[in-house]
Protein backbone atom coordinates (compact mmCIF):
# COMPACT_ATOMS: atom_id res chain seq x y z
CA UNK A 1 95.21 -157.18 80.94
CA UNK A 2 98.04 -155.17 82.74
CA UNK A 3 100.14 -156.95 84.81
CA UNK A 4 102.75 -155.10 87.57
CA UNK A 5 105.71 -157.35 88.20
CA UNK A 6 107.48 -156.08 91.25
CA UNK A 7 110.63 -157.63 91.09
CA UNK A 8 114.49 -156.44 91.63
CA UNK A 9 115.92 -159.11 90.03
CA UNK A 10 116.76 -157.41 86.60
CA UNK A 11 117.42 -160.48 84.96
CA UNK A 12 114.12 -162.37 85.89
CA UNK A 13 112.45 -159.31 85.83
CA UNK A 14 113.17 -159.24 82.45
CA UNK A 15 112.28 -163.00 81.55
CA UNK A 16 108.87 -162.24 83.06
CA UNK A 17 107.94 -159.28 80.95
CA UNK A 18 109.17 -161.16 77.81
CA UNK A 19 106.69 -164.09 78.62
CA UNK A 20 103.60 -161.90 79.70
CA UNK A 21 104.36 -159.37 76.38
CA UNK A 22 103.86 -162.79 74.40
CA UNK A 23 100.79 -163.63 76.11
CA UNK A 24 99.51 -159.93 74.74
CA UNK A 25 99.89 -158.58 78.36
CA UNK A 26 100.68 -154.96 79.49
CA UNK A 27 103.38 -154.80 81.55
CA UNK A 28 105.02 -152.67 84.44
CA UNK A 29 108.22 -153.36 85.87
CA UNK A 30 108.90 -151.68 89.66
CA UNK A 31 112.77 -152.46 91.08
CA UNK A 32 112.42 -151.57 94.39
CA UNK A 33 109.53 -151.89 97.20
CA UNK A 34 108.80 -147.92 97.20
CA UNK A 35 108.15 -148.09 93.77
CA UNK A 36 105.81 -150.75 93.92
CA UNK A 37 104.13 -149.65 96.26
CA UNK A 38 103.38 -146.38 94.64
CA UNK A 39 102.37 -147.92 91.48
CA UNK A 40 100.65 -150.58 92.90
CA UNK A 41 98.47 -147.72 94.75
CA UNK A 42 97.65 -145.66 92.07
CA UNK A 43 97.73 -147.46 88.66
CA UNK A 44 94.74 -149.59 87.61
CA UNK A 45 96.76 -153.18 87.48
CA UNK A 46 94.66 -156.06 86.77
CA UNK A 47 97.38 -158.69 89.06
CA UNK A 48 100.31 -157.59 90.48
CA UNK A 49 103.47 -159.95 90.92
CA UNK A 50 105.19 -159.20 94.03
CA UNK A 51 108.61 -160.38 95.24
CA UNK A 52 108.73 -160.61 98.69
CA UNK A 53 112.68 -159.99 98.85
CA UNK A 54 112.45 -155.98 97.81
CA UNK A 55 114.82 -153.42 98.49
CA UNK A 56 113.76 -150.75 100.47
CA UNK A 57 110.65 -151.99 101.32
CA UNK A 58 109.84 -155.94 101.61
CA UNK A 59 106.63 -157.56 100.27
CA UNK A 60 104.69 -158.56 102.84
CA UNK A 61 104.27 -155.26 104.18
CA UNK A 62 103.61 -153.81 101.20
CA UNK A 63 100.77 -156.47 100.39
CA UNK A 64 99.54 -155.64 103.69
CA UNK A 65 99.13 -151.93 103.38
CA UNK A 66 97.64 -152.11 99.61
CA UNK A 67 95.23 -154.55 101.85
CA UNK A 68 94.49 -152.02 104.72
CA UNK A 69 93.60 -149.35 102.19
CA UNK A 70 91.43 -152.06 100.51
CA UNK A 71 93.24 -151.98 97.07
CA UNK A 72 91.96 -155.66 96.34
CA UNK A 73 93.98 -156.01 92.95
CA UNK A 74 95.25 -159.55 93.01
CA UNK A 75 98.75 -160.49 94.23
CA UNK A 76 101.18 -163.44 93.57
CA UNK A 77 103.54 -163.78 95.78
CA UNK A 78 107.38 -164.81 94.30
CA UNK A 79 109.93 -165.95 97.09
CA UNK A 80 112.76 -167.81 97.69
CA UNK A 81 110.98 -168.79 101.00
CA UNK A 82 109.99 -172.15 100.99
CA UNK A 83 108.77 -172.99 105.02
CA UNK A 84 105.20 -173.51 104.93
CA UNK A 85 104.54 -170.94 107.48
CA UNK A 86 106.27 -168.22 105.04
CA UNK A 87 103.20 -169.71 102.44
CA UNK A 88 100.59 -169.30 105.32
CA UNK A 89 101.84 -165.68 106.07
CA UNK A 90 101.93 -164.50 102.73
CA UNK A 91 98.12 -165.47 101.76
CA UNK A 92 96.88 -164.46 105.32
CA UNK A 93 98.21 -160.86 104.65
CA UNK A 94 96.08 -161.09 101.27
CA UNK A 95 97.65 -162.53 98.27
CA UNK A 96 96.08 -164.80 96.29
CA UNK A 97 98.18 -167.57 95.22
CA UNK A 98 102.24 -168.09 96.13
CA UNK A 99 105.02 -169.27 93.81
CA UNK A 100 108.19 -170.39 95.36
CA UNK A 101 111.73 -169.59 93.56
CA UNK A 102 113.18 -171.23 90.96
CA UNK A 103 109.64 -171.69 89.14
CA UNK A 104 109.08 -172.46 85.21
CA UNK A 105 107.53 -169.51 83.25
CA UNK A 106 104.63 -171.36 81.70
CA UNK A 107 103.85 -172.24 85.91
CA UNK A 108 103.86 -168.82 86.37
CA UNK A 109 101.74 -167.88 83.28
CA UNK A 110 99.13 -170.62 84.40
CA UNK A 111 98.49 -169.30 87.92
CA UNK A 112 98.32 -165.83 86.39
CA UNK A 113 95.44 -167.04 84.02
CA UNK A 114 93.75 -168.98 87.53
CA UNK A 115 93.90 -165.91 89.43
CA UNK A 116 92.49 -163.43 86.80
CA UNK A 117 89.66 -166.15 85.83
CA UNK A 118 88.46 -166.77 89.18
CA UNK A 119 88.81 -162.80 89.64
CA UNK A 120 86.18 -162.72 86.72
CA UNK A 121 83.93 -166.03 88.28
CA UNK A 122 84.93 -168.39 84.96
CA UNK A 123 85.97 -171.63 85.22
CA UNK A 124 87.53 -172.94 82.16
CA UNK A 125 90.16 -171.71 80.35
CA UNK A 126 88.80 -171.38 76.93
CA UNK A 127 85.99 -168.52 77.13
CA UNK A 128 82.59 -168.47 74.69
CA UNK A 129 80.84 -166.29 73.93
CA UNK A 130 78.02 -166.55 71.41
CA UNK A 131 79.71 -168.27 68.55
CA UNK A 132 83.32 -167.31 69.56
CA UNK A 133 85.59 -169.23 71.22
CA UNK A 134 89.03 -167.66 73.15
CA UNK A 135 91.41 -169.81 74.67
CA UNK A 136 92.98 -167.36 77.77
CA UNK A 137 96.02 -169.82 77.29
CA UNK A 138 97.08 -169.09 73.96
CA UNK A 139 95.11 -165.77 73.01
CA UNK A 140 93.19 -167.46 70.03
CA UNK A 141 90.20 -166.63 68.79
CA UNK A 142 87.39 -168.83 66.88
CA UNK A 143 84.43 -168.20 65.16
CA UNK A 144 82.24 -171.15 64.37
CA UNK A 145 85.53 -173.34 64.35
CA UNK A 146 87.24 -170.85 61.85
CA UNK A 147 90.23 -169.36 63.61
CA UNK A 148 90.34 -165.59 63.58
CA UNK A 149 93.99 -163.36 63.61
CA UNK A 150 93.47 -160.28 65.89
CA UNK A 151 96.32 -157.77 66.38
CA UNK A 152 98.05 -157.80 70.14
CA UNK A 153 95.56 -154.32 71.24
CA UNK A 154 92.30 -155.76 68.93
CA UNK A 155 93.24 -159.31 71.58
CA UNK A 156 93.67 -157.40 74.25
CA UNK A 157 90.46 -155.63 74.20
CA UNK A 158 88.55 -159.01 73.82
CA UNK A 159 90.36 -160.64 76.54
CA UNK A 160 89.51 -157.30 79.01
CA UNK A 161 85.89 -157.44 78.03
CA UNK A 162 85.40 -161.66 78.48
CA UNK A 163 87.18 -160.81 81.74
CA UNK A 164 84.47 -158.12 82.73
CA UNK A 165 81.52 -159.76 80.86
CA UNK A 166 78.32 -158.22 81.79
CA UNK A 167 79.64 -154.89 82.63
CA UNK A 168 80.28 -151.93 80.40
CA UNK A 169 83.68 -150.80 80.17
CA UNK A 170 84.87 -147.10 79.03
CA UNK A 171 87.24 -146.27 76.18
CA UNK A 172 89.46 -144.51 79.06
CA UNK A 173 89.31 -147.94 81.53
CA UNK A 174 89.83 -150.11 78.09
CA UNK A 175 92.91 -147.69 77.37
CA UNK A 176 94.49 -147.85 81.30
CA UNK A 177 93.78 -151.69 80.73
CA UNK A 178 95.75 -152.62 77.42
CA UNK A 179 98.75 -149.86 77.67
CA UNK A 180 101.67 -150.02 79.47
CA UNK A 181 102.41 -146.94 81.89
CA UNK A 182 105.15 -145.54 79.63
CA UNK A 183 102.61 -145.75 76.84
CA UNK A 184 100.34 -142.76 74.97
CA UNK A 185 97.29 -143.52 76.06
CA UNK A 186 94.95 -142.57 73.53
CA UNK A 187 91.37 -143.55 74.32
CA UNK A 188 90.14 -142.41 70.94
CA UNK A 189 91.71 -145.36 68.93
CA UNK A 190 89.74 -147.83 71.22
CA UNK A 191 86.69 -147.06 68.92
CA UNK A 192 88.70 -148.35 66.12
CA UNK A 193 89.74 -151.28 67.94
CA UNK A 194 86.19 -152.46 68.61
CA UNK A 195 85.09 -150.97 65.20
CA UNK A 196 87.44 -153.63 63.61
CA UNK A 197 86.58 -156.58 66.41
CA UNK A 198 83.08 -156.26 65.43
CA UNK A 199 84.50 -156.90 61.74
CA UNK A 200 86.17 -160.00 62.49
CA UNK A 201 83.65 -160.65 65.40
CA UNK A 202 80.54 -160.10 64.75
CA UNK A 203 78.57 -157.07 64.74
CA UNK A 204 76.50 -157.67 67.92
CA UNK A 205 79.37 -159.65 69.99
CA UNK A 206 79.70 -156.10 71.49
CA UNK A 207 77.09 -153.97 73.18
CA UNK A 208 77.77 -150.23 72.97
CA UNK A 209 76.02 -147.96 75.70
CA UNK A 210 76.41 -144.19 74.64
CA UNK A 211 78.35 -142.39 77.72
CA UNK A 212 78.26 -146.33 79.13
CA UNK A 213 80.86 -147.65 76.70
CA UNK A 214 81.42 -151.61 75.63
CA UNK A 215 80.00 -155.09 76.98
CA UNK A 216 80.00 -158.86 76.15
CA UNK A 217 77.44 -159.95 78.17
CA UNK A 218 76.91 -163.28 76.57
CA UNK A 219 79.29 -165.35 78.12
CA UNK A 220 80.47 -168.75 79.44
């Protein structure tokens, strides 16, 4: 998943990277409210973390015109705001959850994982598909109770496609999904990714579609 933490705060910007890069995230940092709202606008982010307190250009209006050009990638709002009508204002202009300054990383990490599972209509937390289990919470992966070591992409990948079950997902959407923006995006090595998922995996976890690409479509 690819994660856009909007953020001006280079110290906590940099705490939050750290924790989402452990989590096997992709992440974007933007310092200042024009430059989230570009990338916001016109990369594919899977949740974007927006401060409200920006330079240049504050949060809420930046949520609200990602909203009025119905970008529906899913916000959290970060503030030192604390009034419950600040909370109120925030999700009415569209985010999707709020998270009030100081906060505890692993906090933050949790309401990431809510927001991207309801995003994807699961419930729990640990994900199963046929015979493999993956716990969104810690990134590992079972197979009939055996626990299986993935690589950060090969987890990536996996997490994406649970996250999109029933749909088929192209090497170039799998590549704008696991890759940070500063990274070389090479679609072609996605095919060894899944080549070598479907060695640890399974050979029939994943559903290839010529022109289509990948699915997991049993899921729960």
């Amino acid at each position: 998943m690819r994660i856009l933490v909007a953020e001006d705060d280079l110290h906590l910007s940099s705490q939050i990277k750290a924790a989402l890069l452990a989590e096997g995230r992709a992440v974007d940092i933007a310092h200042t409210g024009e430059d989230a709202l570009h990338l916001g606008a016109t990369e594919p982010y899977d949740l974007i973390v927006l401060d409200i307190g920006l330079p240049g250009r504050d949060g809420m209006s930046i949520l609200r015109d990602w909203r009025e050009s119905k970008i529906d990638t899913p916000v959290l709002i970060l503030t030192a705001r604390v009034t419950w009508s600040d909370r109120v204002d925030g999700l009415d202009a569209g985010a999707d959850d709020y998270l009030a300054k100081p906060f505890h990383m692993k906090e933050l990490s949790a309401r990431i994982r809510a927001i991207l599972r309801r995003k994807a209509g699961l419930q729990a937390p640990v994900i199963v598909a046929a015979d493999i289990e993956y716990d969104s919470r810690t990134g590992s992966v079972q197979r009939s109770g055996k626990t299986i070591e993935l690589t950060s992409y090969e987890a990536s990948i996996l997490d994406y496609l649970l996250h999109n079950k029933g749909r088929f997902i192209s090497r170039t959407e799998l590549s704008e999904h696991i890759y940070e923006f500063d990274e070389d995006r090479d679609s072609n090595t996605i095919a060894v990714f899944i080549a070598r998922l479907r060695q640890k995996l399974g050979a029939d976890l994943i559903e290839t579609l010529r022109g289509k690409g990948y699915r997991i479509s049993d899921v729960s």
